[in-house]
C-alpha atoms as a PDB file:
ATOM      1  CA  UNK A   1     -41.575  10.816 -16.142  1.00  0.00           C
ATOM      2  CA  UNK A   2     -42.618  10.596 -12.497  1.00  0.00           C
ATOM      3  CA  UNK A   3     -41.905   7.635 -10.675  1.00  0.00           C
ATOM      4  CA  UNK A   4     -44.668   6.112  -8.804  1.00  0.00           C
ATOM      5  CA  UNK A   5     -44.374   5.909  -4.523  1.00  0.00           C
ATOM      6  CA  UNK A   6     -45.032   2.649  -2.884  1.00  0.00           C
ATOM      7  CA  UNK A   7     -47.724   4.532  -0.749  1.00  0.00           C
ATOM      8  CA  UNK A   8     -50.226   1.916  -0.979  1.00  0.00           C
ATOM      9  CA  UNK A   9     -47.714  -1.210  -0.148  1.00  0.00           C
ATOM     10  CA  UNK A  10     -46.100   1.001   2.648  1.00  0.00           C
ATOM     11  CA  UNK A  11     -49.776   1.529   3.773  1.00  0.00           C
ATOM     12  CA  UNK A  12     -50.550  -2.668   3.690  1.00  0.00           C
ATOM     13  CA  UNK A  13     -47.274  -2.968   5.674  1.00  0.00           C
ATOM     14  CA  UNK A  14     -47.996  -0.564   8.122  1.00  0.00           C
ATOM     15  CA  UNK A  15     -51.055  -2.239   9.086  1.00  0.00           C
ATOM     16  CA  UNK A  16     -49.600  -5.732   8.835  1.00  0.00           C
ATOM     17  CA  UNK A  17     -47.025  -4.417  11.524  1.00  0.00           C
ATOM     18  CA  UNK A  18     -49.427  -2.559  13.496  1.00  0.00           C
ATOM     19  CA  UNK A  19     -52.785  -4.641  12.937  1.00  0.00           C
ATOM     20  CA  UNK A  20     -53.843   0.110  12.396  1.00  0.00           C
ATOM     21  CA  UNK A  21     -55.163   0.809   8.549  1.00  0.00           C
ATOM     22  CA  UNK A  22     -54.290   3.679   7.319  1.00  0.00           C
ATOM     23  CA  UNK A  23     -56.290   5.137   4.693  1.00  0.00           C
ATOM     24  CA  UNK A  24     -55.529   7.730   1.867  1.00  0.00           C
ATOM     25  CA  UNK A  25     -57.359  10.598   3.233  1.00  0.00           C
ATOM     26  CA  UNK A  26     -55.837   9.821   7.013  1.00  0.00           C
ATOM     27  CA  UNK A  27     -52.375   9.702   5.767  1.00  0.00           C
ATOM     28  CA  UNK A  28     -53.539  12.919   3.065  1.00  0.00           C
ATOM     29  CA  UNK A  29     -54.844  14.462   6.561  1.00  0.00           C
ATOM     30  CA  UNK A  30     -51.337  14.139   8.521  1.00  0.00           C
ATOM     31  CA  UNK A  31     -49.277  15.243   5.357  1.00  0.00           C
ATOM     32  CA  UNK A  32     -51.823  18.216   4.647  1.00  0.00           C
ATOM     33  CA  UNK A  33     -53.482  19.162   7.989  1.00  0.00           C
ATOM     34  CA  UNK A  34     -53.954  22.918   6.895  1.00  0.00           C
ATOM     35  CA  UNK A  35     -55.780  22.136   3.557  1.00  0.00           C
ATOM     36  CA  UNK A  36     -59.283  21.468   2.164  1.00  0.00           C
ATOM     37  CA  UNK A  37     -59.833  18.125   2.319  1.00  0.00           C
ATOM     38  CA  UNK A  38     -60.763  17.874  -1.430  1.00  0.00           C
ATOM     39  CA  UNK A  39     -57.280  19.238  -2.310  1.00  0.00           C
ATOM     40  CA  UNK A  40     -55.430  16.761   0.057  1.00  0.00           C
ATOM     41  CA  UNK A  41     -57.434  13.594  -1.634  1.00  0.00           C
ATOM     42  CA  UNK A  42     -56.324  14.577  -4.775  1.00  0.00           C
ATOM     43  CA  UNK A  43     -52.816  15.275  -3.991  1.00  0.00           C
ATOM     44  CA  UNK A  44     -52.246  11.927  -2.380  1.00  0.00           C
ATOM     45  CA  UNK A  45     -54.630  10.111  -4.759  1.00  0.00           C
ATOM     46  CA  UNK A  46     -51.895  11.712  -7.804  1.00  0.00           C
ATOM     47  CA  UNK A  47     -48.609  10.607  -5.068  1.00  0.00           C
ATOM     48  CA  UNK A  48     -50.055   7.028  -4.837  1.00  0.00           C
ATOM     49  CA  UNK A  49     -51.221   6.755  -8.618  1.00  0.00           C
ATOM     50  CA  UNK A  50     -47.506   8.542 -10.523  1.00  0.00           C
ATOM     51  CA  UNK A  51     -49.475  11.340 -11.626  1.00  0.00           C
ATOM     52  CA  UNK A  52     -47.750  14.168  -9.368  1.00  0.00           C
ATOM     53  CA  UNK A  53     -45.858  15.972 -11.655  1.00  0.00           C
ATOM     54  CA  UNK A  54     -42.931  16.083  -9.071  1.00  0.00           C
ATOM     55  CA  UNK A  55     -42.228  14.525  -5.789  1.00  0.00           C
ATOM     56  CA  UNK A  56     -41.172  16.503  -3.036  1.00  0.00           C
ATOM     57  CA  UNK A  57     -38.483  14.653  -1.218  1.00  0.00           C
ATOM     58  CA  UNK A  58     -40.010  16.300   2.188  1.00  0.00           C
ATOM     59  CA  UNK A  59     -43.182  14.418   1.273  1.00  0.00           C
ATOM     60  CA  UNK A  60     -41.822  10.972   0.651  1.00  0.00           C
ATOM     61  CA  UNK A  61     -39.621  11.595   4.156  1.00  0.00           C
ATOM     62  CA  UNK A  62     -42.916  12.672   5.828  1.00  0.00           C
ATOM     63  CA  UNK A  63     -44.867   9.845   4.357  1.00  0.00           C
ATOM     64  CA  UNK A  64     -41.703   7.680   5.247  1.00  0.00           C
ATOM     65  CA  UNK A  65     -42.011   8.480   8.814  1.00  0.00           C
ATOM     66  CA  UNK A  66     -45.877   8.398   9.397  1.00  0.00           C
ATOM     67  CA  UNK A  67     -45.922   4.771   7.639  1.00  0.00           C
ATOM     68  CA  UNK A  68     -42.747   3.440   9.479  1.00  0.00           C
ATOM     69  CA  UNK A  69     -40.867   2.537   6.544  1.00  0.00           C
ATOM     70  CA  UNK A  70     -37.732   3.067   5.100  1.00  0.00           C
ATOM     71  CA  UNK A  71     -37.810   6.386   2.306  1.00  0.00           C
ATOM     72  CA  UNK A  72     -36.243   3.439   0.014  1.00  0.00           C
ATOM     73  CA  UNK A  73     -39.123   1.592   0.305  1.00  0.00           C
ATOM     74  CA  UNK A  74     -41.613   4.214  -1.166  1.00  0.00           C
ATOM     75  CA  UNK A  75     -39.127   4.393  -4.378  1.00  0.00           C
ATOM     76  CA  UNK A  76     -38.849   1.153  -4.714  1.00  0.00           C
ATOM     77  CA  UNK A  77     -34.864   0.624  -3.836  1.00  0.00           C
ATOM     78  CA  UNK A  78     -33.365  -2.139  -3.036  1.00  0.00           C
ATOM     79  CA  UNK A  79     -30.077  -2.748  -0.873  1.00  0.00           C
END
């Protein structure tokens, strides 16, 4: 079972910090700037949802560092 990212609260707190929204298909955009823009929708639509069928720890880091959070965050770990 794949474990759902906290994409969409990492999003809310990146604008709360920055007063910036950052959408899906931005975020999609700066994760997958090479790819159709269908395919990047889906792929970060299936991140934010749990329905990737594996998360690539490069990903989460990536989306880590565009959002300004903590890679903890986005799994949901708490220290």
């Amino acid at each position: 079972m794949t474990k759902r990212l906290k994409i969409a609260e990492a999003r809310q707190a990146y604008q709360d910090r920055t007063g910036k929204r950052m959408t899906q298909r931005e975020l999609a955009k700066r994760l997958w700037p090479d790819e159709k823009q269908s395919s990047r929708d889906v792929k970060i639509s299936n991140y934010e949802l749990g329905k990737a069928k594996r998360i690539e720890i490069e990903v989460a880091l990536h989306i880590a560092f565009i959002l300004e959070v903590d890679p903890n965050f986005l799994f949901g770990v708490d220290y």
